[in-house]
PDB file of N, CA and C in Angstrom:
ATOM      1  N   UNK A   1     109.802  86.714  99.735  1.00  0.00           N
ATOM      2  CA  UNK A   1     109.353  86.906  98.377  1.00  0.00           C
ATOM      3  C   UNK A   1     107.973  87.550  98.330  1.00  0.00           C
ATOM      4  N   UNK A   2     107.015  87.513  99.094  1.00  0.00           N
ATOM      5  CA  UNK A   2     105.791  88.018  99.255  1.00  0.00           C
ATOM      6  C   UNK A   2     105.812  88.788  99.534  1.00  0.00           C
ATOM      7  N   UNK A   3     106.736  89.365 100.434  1.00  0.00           N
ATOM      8  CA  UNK A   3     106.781  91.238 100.362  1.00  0.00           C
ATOM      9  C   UNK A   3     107.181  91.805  99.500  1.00  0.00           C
ATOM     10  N   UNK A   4     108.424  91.352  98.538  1.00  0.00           N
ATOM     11  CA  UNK A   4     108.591  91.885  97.628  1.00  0.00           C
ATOM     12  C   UNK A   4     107.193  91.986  96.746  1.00  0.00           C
ATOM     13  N   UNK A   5     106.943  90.754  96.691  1.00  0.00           N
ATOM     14  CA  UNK A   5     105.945  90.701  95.518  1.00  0.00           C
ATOM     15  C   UNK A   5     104.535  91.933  95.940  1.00  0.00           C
ATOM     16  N   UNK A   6     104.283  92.332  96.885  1.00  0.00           N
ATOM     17  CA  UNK A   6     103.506  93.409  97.404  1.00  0.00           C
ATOM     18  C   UNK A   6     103.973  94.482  97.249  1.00  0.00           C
ATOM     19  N   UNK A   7     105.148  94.892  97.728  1.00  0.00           N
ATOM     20  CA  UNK A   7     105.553  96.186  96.960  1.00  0.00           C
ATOM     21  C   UNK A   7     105.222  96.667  96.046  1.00  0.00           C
ATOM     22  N   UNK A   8     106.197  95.222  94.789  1.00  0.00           N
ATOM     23  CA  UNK A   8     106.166  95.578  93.310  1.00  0.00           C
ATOM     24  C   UNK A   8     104.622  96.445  92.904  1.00  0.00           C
ATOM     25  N   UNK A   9     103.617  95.481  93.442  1.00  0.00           N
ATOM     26  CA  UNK A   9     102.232  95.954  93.219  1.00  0.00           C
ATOM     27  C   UNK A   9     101.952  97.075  93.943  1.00  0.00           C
ATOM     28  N   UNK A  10     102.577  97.353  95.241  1.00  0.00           N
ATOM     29  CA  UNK A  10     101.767  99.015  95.253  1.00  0.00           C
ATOM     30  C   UNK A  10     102.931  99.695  94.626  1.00  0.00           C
ATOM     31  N   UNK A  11     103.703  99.509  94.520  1.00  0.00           N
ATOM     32  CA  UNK A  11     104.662 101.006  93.937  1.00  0.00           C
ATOM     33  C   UNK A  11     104.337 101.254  92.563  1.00  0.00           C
ATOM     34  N   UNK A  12     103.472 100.023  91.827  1.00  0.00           N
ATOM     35  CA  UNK A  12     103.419  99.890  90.692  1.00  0.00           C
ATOM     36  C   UNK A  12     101.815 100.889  90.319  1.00  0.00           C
ATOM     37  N   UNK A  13     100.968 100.900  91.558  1.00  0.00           N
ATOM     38  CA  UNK A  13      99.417 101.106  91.461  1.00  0.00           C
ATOM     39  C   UNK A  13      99.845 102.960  91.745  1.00  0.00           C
ATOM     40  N   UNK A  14     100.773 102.924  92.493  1.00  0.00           N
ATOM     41  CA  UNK A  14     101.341 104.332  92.710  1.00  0.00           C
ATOM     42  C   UNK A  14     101.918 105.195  91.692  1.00  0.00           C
ATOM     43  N   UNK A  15     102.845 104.519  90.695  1.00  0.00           N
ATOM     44  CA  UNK A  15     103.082 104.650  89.840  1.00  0.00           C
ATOM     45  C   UNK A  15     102.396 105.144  88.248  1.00  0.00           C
ATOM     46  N   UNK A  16     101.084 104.544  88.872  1.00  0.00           N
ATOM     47  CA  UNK A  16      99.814 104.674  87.328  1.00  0.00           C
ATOM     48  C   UNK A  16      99.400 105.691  88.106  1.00  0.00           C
ATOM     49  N   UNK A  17      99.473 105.961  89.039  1.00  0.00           N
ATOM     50  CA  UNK A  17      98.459 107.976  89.542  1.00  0.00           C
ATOM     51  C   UNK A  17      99.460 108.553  89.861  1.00  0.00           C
ATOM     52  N   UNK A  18      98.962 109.974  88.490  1.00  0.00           N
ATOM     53  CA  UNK A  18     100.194 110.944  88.813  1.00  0.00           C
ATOM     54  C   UNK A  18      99.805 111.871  89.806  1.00  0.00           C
ATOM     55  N   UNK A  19      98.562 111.643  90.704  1.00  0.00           N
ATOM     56  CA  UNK A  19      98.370 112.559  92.044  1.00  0.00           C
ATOM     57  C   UNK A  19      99.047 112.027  93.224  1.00  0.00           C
ATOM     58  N   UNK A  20     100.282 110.838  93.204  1.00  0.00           N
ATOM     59  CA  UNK A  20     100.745 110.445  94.136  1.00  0.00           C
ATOM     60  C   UNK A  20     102.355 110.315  93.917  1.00  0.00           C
ATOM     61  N   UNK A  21     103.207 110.701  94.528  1.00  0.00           N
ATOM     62  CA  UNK A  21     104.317 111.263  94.268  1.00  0.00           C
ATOM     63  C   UNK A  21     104.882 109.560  95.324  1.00  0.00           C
ATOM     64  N   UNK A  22     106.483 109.003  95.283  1.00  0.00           N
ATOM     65  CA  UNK A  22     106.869 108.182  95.984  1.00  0.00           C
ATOM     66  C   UNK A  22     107.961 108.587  96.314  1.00  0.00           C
ATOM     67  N   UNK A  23     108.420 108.230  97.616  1.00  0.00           N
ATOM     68  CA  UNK A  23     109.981 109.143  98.484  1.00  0.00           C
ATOM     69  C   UNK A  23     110.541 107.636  98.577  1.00  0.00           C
ATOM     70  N   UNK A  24     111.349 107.491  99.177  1.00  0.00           N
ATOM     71  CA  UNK A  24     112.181 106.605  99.964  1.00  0.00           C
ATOM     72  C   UNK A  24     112.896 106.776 101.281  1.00  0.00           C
ATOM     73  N   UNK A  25     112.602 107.878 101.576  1.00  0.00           N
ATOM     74  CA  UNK A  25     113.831 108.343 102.833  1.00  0.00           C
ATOM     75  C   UNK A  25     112.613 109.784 103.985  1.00  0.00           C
ATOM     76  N   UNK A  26     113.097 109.586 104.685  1.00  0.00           N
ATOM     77  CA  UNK A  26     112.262 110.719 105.656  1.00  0.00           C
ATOM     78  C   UNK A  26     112.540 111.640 105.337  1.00  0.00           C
ATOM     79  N   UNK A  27     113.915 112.409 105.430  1.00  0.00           N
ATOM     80  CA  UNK A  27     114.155 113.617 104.498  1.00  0.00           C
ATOM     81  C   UNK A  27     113.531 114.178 103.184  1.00  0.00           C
ATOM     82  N   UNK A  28     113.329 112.859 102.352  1.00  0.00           N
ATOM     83  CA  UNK A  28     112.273 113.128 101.242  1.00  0.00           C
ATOM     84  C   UNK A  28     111.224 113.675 101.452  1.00  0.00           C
ATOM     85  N   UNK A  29     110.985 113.053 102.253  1.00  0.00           N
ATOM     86  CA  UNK A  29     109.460 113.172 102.621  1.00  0.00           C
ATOM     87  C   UNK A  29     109.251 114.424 103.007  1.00  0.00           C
ATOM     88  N   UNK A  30     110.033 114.849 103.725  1.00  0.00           N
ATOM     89  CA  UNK A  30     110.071 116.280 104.880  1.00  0.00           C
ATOM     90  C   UNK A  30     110.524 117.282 103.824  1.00  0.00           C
ATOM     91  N   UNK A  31     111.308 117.291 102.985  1.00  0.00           N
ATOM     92  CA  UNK A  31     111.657 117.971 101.925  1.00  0.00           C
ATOM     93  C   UNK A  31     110.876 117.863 100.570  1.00  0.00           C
ATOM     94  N   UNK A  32     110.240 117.277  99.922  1.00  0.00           N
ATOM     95  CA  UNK A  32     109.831 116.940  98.849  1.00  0.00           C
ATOM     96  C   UNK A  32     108.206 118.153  98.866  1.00  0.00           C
ATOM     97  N   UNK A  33     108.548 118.978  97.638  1.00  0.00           N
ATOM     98  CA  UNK A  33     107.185 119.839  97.825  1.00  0.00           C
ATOM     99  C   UNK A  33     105.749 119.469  97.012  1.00  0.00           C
ATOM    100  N   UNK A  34     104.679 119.393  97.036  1.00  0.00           N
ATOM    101  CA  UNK A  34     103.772 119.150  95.936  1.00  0.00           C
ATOM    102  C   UNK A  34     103.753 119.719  95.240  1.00  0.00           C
ATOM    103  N   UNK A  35     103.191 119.318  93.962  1.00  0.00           N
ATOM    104  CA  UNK A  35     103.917 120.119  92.453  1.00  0.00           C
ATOM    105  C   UNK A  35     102.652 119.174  91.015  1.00  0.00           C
ATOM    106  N   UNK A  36     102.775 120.390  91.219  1.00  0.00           N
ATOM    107  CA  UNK A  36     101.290 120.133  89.818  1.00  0.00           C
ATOM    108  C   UNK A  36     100.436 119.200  90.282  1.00  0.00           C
ATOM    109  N   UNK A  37     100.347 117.966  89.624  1.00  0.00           N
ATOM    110  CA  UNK A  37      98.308 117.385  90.289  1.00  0.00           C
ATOM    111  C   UNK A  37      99.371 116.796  91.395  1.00  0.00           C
ATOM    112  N   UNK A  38     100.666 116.662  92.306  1.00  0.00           N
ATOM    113  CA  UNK A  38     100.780 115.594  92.873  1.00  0.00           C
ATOM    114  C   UNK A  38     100.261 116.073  94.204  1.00  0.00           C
ATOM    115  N   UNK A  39      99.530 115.474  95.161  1.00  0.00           N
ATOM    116  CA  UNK A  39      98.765 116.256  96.207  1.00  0.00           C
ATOM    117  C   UNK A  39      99.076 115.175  97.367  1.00  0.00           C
ATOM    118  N   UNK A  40      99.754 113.874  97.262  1.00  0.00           N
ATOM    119  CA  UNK A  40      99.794 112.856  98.201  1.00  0.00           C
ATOM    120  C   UNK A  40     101.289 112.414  98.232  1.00  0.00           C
ATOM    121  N   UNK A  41     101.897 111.768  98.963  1.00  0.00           N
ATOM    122  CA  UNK A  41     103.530 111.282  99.189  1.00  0.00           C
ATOM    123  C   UNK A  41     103.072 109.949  99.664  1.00  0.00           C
ATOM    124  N   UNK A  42     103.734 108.728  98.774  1.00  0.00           N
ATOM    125  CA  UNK A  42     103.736 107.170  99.705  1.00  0.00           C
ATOM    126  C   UNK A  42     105.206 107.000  99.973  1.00  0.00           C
ATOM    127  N   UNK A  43     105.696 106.874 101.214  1.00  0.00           N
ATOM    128  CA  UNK A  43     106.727 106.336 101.837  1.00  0.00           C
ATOM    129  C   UNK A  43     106.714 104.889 102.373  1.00  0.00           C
ATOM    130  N   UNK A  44     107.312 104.266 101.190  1.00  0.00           N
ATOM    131  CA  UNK A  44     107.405 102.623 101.446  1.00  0.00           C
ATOM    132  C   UNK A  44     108.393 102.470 102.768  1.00  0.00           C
ATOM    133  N   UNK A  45     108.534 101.344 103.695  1.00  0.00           N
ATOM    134  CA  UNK A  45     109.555 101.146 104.682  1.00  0.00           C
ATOM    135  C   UNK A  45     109.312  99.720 104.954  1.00  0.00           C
ATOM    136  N   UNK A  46     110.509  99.082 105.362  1.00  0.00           N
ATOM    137  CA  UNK A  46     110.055  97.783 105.236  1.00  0.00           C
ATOM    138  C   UNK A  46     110.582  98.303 107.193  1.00  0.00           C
ATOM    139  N   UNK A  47     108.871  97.500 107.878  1.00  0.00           N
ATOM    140  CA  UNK A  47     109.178  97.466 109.162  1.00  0.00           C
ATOM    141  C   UNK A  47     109.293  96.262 110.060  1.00  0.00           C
ATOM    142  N   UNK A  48     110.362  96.271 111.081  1.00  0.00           N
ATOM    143  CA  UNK A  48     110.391  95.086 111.671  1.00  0.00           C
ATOM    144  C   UNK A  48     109.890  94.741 112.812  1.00  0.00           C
ATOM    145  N   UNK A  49     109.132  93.254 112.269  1.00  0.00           N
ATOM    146  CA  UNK A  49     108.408  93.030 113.593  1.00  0.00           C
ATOM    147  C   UNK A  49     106.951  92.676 112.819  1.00  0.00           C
ATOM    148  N   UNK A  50     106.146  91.655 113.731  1.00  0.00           N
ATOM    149  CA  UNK A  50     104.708  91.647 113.446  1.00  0.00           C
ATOM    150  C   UNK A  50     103.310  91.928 112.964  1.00  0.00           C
ATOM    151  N   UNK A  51     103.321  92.830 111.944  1.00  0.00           N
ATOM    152  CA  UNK A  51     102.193  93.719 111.973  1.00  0.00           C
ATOM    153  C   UNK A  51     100.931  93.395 111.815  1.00  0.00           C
TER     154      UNK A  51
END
């Protein structure tokens, strides 16, 4: 539940700046072009293991 609940809040802080664009997938990422003020890409991933 605490990761979710961290997400919600950055996708949400990401969401209020339109200089930051959000992907989901690597292809996105690798494909997705910048376009008007958006100048940054956040790629959420949930990773496994310790960090």
């Amino acid at each position: 539940m605490e990761l979710a609940s961290s997400f919600n809040t950055m996708c949400k802080s990401f969401n209020d700046n339109s200089q930051i664009g959000t992907v989901s997938t690597f292809s996105e990422l690798v494909h997705t072009d910048f376009k008007g003020e958006v100048n940054a890409l956040c790629w959420f991933r949930n990773l496994e293991g310790n960090f």
